[in-house]
Protein backbone atom coordinates (compact mmCIF):
# COMPACT_ATOMS: atom_id res chain seq x y z
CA UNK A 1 -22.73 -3.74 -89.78
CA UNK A 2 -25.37 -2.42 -87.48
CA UNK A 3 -26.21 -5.30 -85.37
CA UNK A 4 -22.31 -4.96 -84.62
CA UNK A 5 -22.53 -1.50 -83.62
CA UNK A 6 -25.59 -2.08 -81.58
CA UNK A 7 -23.77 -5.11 -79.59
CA UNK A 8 -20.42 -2.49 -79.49
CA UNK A 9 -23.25 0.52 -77.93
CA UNK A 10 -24.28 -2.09 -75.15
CA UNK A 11 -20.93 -3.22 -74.09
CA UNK A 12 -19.45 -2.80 -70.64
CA UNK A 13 -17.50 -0.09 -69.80
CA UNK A 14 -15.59 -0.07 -66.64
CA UNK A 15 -13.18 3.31 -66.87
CA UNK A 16 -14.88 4.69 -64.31
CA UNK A 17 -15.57 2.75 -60.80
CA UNK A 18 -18.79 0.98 -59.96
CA UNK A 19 -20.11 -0.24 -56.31
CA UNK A 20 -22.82 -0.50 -54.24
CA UNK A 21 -23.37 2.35 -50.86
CA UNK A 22 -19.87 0.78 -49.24
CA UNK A 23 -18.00 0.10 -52.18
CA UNK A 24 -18.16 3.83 -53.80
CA UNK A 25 -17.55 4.97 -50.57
CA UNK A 26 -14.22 2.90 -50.15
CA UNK A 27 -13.22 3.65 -53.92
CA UNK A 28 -10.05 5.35 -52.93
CA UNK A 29 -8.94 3.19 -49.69
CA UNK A 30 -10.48 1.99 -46.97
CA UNK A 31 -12.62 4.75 -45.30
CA UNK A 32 -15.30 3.02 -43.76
CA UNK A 33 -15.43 -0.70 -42.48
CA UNK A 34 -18.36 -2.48 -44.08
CA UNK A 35 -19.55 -5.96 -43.79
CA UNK A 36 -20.81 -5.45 -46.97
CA UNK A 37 -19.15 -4.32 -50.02
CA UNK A 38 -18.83 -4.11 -53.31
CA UNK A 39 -16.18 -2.55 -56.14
CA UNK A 40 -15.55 -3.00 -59.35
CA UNK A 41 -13.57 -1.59 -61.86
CA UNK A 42 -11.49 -2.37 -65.04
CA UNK A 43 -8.65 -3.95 -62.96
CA UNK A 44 -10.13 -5.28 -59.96
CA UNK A 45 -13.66 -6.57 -58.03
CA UNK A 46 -13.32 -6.14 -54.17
CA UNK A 47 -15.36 -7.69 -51.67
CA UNK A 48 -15.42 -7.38 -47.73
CA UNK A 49 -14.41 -10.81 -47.60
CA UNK A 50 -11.67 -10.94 -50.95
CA UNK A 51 -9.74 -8.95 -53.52
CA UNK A 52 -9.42 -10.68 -57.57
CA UNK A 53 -7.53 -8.83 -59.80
CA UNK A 54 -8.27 -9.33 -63.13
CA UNK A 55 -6.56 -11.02 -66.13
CA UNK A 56 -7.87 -10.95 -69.05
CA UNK A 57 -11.84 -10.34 -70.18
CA UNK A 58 -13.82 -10.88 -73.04
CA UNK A 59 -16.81 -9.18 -74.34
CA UNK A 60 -19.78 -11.44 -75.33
CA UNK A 61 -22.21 -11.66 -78.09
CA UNK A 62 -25.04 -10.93 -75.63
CA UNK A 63 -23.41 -7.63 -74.42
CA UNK A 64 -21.54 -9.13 -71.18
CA UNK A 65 -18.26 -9.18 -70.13
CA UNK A 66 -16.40 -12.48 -68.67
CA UNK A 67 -13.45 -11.69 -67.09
CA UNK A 68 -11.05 -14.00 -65.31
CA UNK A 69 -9.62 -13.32 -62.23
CA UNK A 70 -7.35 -14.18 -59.39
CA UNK A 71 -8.51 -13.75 -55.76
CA UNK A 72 -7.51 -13.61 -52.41
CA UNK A 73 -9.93 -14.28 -49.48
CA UNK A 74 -9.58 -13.08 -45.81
CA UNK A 75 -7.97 -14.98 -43.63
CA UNK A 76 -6.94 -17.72 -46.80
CA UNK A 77 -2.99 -18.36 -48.27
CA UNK A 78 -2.60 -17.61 -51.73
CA UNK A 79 -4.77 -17.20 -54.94
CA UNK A 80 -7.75 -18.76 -56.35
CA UNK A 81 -8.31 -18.62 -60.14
CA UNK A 82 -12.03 -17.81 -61.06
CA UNK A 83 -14.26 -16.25 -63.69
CA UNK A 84 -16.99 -13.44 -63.60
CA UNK A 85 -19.61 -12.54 -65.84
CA UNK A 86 -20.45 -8.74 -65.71
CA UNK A 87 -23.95 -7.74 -67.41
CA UNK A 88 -26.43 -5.19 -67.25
CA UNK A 89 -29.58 -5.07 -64.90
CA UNK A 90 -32.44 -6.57 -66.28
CA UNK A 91 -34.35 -3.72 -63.64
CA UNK A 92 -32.18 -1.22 -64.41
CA UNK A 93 -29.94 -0.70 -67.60
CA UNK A 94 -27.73 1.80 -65.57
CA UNK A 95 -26.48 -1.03 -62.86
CA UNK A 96 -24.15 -4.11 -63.27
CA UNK A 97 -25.02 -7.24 -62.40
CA UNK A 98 -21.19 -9.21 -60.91
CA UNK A 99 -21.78 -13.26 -61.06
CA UNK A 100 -19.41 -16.07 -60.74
CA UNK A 101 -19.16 -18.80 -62.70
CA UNK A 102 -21.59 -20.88 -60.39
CA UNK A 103 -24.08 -18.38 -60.81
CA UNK A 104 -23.69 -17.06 -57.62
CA UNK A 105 -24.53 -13.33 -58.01
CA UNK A 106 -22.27 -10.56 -55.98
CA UNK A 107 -24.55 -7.83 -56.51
CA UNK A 108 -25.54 -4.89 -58.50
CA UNK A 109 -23.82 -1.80 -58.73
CA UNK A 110 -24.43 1.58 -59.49
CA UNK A 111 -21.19 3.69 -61.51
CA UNK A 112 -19.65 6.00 -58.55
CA UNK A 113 -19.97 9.54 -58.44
């Protein structure tokens, strides 16, 4: 029973918006053009260069969160379907770390003010 309630404490929770600088800024609409950008929330993970809107997600054993997705690039027709993994920063226990399911890390971000 506790090791459950530890892995339920160190889950993900995305109610409130996370991003890097660009992406908190642009929360609410696009305020501020930035090559460089990241959002995520419990619905969505937008990019400079794409939007995926989410599907479905699953919490892990290890604390993560994979979610599956559907994205749109710039300048592409149509919709790709691809998974994420969402975890916390091994430097920093307050940040996110976004990865695809290459391995190809997005970035960390920081829950918006």
């Amino acid at each position: 029973m506790l090791a459950a309630g530890q892995a339920l404490a160190a889950g993900i929770d995305l109610s409130k918006p996370y991003g890097d600088k660009y992406g908190c800024i642009n929360r609410n609409g696009q305020k501020v053009y930035a090559d460089k950008m990241l959002l995520l929330t419990d619905k969505e993970l937008i990019t400079a260069a794409s939007a995926c809107t989410f599907s479905d997600s699953q919490s892990q054993a290890d604390g993560s969160l994979v979610v599956t997705a559907k994205c749109e690039a710039d300048g592409e027709e149509g919709q790709s379907p691809t998974k994420f993994t969402i975890k916390r920063s091994a430097k920093n226990a307050k940040k996110l770390v976004v990865a695809d399911e290459d391995g190809t890390v997005y970035g960390e971000v920081s829950r918006c003010r």
